[in-house]
Structure formats: C-alpha cells, structure tokens
PDB file of N, CA and C in Angstrom:
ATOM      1  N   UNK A   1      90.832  99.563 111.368  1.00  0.00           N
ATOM      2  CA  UNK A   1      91.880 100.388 110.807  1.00  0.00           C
ATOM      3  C   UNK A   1      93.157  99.558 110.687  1.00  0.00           C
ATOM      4  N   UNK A   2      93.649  99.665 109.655  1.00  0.00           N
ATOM      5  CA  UNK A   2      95.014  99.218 109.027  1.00  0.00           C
ATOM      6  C   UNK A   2      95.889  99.359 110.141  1.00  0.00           C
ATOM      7  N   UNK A   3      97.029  98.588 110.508  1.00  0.00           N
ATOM      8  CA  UNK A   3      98.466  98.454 111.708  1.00  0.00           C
ATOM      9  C   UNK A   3      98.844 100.093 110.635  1.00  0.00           C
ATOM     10  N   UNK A   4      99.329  99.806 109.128  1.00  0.00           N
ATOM     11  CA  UNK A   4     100.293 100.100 108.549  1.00  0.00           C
ATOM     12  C   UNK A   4      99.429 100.619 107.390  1.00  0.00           C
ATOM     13  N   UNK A   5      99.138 101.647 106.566  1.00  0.00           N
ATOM     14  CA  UNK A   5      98.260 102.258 105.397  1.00  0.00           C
ATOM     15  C   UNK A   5      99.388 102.921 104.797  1.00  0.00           C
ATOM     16  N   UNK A   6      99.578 102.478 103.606  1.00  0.00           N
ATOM     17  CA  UNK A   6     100.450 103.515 102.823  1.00  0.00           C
ATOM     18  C   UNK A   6      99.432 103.935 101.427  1.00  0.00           C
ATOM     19  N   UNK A   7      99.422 105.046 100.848  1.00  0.00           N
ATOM     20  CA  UNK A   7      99.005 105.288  99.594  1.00  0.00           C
ATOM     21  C   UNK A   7      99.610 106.348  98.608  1.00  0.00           C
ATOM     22  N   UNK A   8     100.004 106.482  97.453  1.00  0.00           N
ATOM     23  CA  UNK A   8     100.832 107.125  96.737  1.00  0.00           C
ATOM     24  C   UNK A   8     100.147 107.322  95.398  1.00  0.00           C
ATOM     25  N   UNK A   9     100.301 108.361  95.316  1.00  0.00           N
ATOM     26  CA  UNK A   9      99.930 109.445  93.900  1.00  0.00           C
ATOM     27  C   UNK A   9     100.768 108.263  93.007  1.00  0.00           C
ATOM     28  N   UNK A  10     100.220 108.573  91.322  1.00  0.00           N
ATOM     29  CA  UNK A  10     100.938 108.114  90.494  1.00  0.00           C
ATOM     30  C   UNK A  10      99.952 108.076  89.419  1.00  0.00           C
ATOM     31  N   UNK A  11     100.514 108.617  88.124  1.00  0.00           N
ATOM     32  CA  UNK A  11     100.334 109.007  86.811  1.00  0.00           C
ATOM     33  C   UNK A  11     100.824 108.243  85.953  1.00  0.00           C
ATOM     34  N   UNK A  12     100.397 106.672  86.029  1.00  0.00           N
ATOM     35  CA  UNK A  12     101.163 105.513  85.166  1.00  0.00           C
ATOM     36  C   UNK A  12      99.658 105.230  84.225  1.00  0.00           C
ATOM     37  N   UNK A  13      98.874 105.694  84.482  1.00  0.00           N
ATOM     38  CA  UNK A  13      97.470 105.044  83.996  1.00  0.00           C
ATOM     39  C   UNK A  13      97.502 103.707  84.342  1.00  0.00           C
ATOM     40  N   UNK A  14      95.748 103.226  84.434  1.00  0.00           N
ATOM     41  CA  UNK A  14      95.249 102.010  84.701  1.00  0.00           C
ATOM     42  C   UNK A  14      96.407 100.786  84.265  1.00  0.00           C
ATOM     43  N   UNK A  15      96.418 100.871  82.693  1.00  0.00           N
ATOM     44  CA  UNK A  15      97.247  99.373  82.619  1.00  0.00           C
ATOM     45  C   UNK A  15      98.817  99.544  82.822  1.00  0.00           C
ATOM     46  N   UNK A  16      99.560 100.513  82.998  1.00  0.00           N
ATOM     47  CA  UNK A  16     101.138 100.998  83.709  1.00  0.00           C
ATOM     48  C   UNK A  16     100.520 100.322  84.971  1.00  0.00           C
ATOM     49  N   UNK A  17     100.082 101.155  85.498  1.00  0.00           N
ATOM     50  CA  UNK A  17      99.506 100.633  86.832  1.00  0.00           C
ATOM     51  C   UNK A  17      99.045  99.300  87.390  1.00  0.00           C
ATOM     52  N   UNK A  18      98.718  98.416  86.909  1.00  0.00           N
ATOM     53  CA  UNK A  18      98.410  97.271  86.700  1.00  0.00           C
ATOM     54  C   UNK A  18      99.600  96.059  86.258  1.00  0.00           C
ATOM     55  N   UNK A  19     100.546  96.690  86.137  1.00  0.00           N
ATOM     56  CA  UNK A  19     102.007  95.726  85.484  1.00  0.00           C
ATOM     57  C   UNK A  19     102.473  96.383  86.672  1.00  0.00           C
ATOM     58  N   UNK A  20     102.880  97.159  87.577  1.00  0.00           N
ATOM     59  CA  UNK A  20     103.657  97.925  88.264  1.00  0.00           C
ATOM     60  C   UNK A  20     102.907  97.257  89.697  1.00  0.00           C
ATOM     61  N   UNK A  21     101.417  97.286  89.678  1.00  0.00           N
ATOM     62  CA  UNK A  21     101.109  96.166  90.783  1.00  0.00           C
ATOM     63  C   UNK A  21     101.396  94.976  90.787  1.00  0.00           C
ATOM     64  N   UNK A  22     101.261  94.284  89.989  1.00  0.00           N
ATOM     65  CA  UNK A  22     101.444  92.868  89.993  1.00  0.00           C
ATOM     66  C   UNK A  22     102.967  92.467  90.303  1.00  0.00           C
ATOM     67  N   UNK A  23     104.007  93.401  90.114  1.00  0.00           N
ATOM     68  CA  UNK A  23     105.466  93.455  90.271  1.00  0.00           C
ATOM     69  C   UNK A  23     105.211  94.094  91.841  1.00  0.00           C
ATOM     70  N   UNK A  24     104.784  94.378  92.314  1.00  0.00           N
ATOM     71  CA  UNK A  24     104.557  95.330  93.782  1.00  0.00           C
ATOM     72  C   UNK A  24     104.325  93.815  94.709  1.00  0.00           C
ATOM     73  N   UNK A  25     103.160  93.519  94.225  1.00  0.00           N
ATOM     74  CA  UNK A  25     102.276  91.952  94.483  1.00  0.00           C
ATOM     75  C   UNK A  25     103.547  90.955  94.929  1.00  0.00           C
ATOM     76  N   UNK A  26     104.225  90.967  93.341  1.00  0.00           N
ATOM     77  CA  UNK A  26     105.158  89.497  93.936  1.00  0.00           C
ATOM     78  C   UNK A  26     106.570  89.684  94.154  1.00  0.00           C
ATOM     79  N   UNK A  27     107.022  90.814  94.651  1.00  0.00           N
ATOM     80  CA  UNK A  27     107.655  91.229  95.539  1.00  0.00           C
ATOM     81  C   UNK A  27     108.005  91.040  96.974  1.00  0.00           C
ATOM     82  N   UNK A  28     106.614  91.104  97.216  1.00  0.00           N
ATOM     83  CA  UNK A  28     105.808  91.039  98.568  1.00  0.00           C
ATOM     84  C   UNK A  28     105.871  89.821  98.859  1.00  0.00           C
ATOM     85  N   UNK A  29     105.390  88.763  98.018  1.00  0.00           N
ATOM     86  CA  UNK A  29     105.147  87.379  98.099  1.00  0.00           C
ATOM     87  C   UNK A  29     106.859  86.723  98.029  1.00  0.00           C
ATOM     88  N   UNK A  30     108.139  87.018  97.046  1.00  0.00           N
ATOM     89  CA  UNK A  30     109.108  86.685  97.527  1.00  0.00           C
ATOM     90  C   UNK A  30     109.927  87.100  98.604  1.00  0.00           C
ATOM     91  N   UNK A  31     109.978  88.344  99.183  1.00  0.00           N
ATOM     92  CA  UNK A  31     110.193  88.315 100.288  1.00  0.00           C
ATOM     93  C   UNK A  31     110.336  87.895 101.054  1.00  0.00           C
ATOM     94  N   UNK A  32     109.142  87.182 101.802  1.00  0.00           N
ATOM     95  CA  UNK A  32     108.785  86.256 102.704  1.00  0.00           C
ATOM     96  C   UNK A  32     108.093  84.965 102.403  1.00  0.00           C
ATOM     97  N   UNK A  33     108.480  83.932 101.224  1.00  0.00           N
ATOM     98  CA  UNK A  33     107.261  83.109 101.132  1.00  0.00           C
ATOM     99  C   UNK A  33     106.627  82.560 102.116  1.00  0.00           C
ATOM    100  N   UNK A  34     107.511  81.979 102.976  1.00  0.00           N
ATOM    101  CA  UNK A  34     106.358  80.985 103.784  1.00  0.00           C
ATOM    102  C   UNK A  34     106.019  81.473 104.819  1.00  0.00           C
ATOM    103  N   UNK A  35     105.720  82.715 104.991  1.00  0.00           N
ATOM    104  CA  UNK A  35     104.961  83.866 105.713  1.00  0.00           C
ATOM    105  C   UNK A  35     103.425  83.691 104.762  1.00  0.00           C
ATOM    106  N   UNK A  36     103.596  83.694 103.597  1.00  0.00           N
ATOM    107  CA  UNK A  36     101.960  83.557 102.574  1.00  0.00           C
ATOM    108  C   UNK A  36     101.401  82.583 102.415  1.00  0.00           C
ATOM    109  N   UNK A  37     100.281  82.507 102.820  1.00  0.00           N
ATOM    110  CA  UNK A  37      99.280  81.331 103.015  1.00  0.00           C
ATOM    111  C   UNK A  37      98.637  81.394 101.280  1.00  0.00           C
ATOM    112  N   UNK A  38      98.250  83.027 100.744  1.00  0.00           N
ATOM    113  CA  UNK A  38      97.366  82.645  99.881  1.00  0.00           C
ATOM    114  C   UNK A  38      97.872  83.888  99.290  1.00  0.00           C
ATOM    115  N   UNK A  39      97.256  84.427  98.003  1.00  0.00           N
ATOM    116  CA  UNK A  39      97.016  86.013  97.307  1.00  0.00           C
ATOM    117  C   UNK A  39      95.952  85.617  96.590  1.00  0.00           C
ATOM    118  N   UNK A  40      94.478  86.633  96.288  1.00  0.00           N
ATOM    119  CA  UNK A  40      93.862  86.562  95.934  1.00  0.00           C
ATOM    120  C   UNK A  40      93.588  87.826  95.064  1.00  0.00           C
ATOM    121  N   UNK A  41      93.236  88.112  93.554  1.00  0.00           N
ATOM    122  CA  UNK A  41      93.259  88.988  93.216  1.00  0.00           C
ATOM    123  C   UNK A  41      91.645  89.156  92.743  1.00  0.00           C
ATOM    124  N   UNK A  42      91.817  90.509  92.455  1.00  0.00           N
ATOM    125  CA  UNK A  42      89.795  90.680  91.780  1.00  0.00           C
ATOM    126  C   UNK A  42      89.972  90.251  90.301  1.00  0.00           C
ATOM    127  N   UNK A  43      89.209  90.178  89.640  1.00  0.00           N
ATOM    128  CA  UNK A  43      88.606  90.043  88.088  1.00  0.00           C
ATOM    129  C   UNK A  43      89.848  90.870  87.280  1.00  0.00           C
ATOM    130  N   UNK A  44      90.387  92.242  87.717  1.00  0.00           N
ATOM    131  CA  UNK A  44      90.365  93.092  86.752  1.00  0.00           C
ATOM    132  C   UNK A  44      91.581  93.347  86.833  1.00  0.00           C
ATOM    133  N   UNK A  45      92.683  92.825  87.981  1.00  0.00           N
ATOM    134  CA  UNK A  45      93.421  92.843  88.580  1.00  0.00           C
ATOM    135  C   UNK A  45      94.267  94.521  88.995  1.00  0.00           C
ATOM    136  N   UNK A  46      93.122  94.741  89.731  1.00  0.00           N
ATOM    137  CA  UNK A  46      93.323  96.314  89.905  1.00  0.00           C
ATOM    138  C   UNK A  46      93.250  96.143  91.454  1.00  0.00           C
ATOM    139  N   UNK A  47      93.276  94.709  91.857  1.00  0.00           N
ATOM    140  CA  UNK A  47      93.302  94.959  93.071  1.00  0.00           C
ATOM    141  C   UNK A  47      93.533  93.578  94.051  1.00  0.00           C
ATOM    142  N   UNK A  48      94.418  92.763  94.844  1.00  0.00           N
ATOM    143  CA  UNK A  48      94.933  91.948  95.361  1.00  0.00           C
ATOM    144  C   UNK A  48      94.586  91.591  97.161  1.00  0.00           C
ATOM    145  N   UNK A  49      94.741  90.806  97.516  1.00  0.00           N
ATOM    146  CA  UNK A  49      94.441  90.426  99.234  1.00  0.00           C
ATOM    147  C   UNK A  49      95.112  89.316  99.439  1.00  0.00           C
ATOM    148  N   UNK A  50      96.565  89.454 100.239  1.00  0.00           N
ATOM    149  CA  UNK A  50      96.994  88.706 100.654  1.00  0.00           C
ATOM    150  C   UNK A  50      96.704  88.216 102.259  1.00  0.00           C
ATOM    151  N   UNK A  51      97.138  86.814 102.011  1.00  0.00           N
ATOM    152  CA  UNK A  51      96.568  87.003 103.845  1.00  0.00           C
ATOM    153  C   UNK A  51      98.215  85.403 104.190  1.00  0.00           C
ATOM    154  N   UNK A  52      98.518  85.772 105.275  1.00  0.00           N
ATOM    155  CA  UNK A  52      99.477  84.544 105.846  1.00  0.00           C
ATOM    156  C   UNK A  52      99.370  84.582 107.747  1.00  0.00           C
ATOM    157  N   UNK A  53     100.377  83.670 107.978  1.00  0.00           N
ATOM    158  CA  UNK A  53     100.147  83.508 108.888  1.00  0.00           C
ATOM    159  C   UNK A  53     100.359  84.888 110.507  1.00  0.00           C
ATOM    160  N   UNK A  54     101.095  85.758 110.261  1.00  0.00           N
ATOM    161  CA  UNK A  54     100.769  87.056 110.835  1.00  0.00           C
ATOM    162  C   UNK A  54     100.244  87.784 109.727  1.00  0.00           C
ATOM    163  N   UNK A  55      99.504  88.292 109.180  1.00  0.00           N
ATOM    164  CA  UNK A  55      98.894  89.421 108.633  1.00  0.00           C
ATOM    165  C   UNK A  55      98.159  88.938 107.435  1.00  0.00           C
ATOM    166  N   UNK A  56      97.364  89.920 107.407  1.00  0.00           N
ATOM    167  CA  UNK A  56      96.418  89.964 106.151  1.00  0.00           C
ATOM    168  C   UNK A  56      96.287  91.359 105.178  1.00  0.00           C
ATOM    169  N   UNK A  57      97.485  91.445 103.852  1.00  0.00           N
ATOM    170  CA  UNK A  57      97.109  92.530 103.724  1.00  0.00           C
ATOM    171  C   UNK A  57      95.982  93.268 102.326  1.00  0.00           C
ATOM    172  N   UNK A  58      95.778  94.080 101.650  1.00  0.00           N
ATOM    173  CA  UNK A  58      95.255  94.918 100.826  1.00  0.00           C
ATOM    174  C   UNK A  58      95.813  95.424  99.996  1.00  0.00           C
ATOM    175  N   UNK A  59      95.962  95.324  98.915  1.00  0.00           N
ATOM    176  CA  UNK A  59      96.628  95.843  97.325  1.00  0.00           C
ATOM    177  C   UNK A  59      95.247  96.312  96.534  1.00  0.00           C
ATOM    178  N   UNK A  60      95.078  97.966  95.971  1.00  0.00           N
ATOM    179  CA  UNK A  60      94.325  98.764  95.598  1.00  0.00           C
ATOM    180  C   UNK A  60      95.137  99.300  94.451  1.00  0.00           C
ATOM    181  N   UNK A  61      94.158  99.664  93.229  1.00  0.00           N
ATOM    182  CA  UNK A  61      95.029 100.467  92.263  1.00  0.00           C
ATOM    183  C   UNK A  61      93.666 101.562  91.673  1.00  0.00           C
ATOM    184  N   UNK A  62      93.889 102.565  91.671  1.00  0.00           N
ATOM    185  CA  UNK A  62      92.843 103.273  90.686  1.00  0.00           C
ATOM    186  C   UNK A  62      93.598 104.145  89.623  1.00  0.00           C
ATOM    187  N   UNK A  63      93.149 104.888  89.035  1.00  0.00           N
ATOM    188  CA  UNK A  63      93.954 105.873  88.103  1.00  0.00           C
ATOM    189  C   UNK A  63      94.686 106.163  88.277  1.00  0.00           C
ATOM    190  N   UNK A  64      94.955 106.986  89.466  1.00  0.00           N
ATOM    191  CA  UNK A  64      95.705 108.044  90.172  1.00  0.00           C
ATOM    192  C   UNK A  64      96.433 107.621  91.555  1.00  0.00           C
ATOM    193  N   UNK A  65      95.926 106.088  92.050  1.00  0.00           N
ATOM    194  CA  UNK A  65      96.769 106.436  93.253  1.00  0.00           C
ATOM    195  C   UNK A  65      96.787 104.257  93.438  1.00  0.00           C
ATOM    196  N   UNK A  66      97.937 104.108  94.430  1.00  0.00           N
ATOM    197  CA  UNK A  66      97.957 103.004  94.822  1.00  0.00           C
ATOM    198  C   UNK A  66      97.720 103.371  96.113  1.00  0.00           C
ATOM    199  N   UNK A  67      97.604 102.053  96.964  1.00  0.00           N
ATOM    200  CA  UNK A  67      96.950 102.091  98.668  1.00  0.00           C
ATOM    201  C   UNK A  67      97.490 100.218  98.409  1.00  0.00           C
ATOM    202  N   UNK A  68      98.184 100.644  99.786  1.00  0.00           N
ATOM    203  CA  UNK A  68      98.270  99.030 100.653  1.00  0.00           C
ATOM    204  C   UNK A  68      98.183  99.492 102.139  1.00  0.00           C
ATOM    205  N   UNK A  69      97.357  98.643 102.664  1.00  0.00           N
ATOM    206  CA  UNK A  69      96.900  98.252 103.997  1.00  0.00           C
ATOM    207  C   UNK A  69      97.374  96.955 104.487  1.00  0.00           C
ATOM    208  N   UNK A  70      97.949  97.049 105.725  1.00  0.00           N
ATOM    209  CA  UNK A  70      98.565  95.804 105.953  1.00  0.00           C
ATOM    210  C   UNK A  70      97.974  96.103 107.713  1.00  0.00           C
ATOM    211  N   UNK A  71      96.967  94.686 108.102  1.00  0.00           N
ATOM    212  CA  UNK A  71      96.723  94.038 109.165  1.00  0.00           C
ATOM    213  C   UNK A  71      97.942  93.392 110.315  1.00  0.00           C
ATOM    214  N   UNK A  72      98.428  93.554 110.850  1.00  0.00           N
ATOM    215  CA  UNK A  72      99.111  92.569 111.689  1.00  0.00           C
ATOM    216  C   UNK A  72      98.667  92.115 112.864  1.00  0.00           C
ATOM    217  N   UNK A  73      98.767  90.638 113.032  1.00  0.00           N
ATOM    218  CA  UNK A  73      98.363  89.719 113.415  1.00  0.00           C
ATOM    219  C   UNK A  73      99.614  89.208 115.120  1.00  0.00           C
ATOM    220  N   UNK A  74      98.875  89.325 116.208  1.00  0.00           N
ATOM    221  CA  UNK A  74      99.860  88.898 117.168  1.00  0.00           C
ATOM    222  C   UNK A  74     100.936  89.635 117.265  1.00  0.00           C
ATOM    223  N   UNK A  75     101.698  89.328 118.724  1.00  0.00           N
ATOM    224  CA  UNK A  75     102.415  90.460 119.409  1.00  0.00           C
ATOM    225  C   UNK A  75     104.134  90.593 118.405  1.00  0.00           C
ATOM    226  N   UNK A  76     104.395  89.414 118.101  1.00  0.00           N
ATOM    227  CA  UNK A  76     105.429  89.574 117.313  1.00  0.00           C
ATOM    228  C   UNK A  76     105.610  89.999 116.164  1.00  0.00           C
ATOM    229  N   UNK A  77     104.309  90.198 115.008  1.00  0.00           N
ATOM    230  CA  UNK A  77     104.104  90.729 114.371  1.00  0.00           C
ATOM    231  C   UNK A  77     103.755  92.615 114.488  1.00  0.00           C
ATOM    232  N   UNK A  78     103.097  92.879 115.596  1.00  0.00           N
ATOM    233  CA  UNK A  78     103.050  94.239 115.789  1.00  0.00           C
ATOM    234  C   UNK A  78     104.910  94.677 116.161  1.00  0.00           C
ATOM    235  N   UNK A  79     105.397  94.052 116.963  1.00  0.00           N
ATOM    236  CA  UNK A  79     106.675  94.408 117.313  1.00  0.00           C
ATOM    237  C   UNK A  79     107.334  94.818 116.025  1.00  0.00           C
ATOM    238  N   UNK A  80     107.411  94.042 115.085  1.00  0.00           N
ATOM    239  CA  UNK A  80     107.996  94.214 114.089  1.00  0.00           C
ATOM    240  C   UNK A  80     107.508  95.515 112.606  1.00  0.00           C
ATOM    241  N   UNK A  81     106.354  96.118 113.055  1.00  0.00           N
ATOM    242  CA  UNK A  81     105.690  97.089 112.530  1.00  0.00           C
ATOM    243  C   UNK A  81     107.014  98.263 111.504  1.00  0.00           C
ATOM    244  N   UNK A  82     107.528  98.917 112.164  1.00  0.00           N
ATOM    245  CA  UNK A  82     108.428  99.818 111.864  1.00  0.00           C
ATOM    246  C   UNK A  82     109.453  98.664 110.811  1.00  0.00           C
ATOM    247  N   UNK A  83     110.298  97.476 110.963  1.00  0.00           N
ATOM    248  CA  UNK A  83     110.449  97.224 110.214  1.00  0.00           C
ATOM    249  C   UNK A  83     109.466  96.886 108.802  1.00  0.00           C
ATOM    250  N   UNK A  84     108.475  96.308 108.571  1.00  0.00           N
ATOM    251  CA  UNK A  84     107.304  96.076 107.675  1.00  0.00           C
ATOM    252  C   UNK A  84     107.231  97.479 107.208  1.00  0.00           C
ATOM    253  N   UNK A  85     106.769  98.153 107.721  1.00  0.00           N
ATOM    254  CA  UNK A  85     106.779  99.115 106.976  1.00  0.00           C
ATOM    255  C   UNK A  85     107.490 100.242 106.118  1.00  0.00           C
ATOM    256  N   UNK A  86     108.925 100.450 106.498  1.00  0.00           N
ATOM    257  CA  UNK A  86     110.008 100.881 105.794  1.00  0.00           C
ATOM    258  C   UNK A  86     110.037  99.843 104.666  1.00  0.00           C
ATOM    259  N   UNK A  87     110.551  98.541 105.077  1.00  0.00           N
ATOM    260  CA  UNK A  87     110.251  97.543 103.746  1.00  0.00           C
ATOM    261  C   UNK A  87     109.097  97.704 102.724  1.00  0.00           C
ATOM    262  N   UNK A  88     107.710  98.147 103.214  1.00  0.00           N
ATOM    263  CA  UNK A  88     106.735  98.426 102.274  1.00  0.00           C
ATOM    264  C   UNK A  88     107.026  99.617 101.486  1.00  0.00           C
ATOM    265  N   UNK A  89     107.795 100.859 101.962  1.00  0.00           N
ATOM    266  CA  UNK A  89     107.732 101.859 101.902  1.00  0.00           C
ATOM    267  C   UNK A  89     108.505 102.071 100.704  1.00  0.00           C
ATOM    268  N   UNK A  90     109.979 101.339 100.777  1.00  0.00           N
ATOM    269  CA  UNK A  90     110.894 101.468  99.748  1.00  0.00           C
ATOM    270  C   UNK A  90     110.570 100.535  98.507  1.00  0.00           C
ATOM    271  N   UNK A  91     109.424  99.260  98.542  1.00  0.00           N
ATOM    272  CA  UNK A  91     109.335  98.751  97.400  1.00  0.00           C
ATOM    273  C   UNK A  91     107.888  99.142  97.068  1.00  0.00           C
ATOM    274  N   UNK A  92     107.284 100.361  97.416  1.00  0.00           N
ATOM    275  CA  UNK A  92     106.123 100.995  96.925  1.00  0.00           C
ATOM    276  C   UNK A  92     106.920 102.084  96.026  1.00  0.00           C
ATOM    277  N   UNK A  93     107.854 102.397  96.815  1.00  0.00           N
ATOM    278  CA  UNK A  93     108.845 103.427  95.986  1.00  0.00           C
ATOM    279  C   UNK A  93     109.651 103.039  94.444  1.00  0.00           C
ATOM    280  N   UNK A  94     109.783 101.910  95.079  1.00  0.00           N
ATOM    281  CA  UNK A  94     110.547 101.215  93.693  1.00  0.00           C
ATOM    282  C   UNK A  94     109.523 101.466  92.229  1.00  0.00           C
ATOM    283  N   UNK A  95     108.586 100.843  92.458  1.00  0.00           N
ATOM    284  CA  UNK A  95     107.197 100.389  91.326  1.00  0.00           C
ATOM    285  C   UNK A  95     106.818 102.065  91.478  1.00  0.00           C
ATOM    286  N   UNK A  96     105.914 102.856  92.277  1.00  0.00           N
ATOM    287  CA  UNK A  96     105.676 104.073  91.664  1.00  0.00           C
ATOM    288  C   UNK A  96     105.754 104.683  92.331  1.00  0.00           C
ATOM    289  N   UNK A  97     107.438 105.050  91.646  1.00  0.00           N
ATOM    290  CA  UNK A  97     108.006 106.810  92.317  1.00  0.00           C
ATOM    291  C   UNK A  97     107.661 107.698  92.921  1.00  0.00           C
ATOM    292  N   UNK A  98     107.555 108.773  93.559  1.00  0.00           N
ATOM    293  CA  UNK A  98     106.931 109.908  93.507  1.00  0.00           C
ATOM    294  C   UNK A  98     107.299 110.975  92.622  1.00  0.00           C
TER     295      UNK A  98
END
C-alpha cells in the first residue's frame, strides 16, 4: 500500500488528460530534480513511474480519473509525508480541478 494515494475525478477526456499529465509528470520532476533518478512512461502515455532516491512513485490516467501513488523510502522521507503530500495535493489541483 501506497505512504500517500491521491486520485481525482476529471472530465478532460483521454487526450486533455494526457497533456494535463505529462504537465503533472514534469512538475514533479522540477521540483526536486536531483531527488529523480529516472521517469518511465508506458507506450500510450496514460501512465508514468517515477522512482529516486527516497521514493518511487505511480502516475495513472483513465477517462475519468487520475491516481498518483507515492512510496516513501526511509525514515526521513516518511517524516516528511504531510509535507509531500499537500505539495502533491495542490499541483494535482492545479492540472485537474475539481
């Protein structure tokens, strides 16, 4: 089970949805660069896996809903949970509203 699971409704369709991840994606990745070891996306890009040196997380897109799952890795990384996740929270908000 995920440290941190967020998932959110949203009515952008597949390819809205798909420009609105990839802006979600490298968000994430400027933030913190040298926290990111790698990002790996699928074929269709409906769906992303980042992994660095505390955490490994999960980027999901379907019709109707986004989902990020974020792993954390070691005690300083769990400490910091509540921050990570407000930060996830408001730039999931940014890309798709409620």
């Amino acid at each position: 089970m995920a440290d941190i699971s967020l998932q959110r409704n949203h009515s952008f369709g597949i390819d809205s949805g798909k420009e609105k991840l990839a802006r979600l994606v490298s968000k994430f990745q400027q933030s913190n660069p040298s926290l990111i070891d790698r990002i790996d996306w699928n074929a269709d890009k409906t769906a992303a896996e980042a992994e660095g040196k505390h955490f490994k997380a999960q980027f999901a897109l379907t019709t109707a809903q986004v989902k990020v799952d974020i792993d954390l890795k070691g005690f300083a990384a769990k400490m910091a949970k509540g921050m990570v996740q407000t930060k996830l929270e408001k730039t999931v908000g940014e890309e798709f509203p409620a």
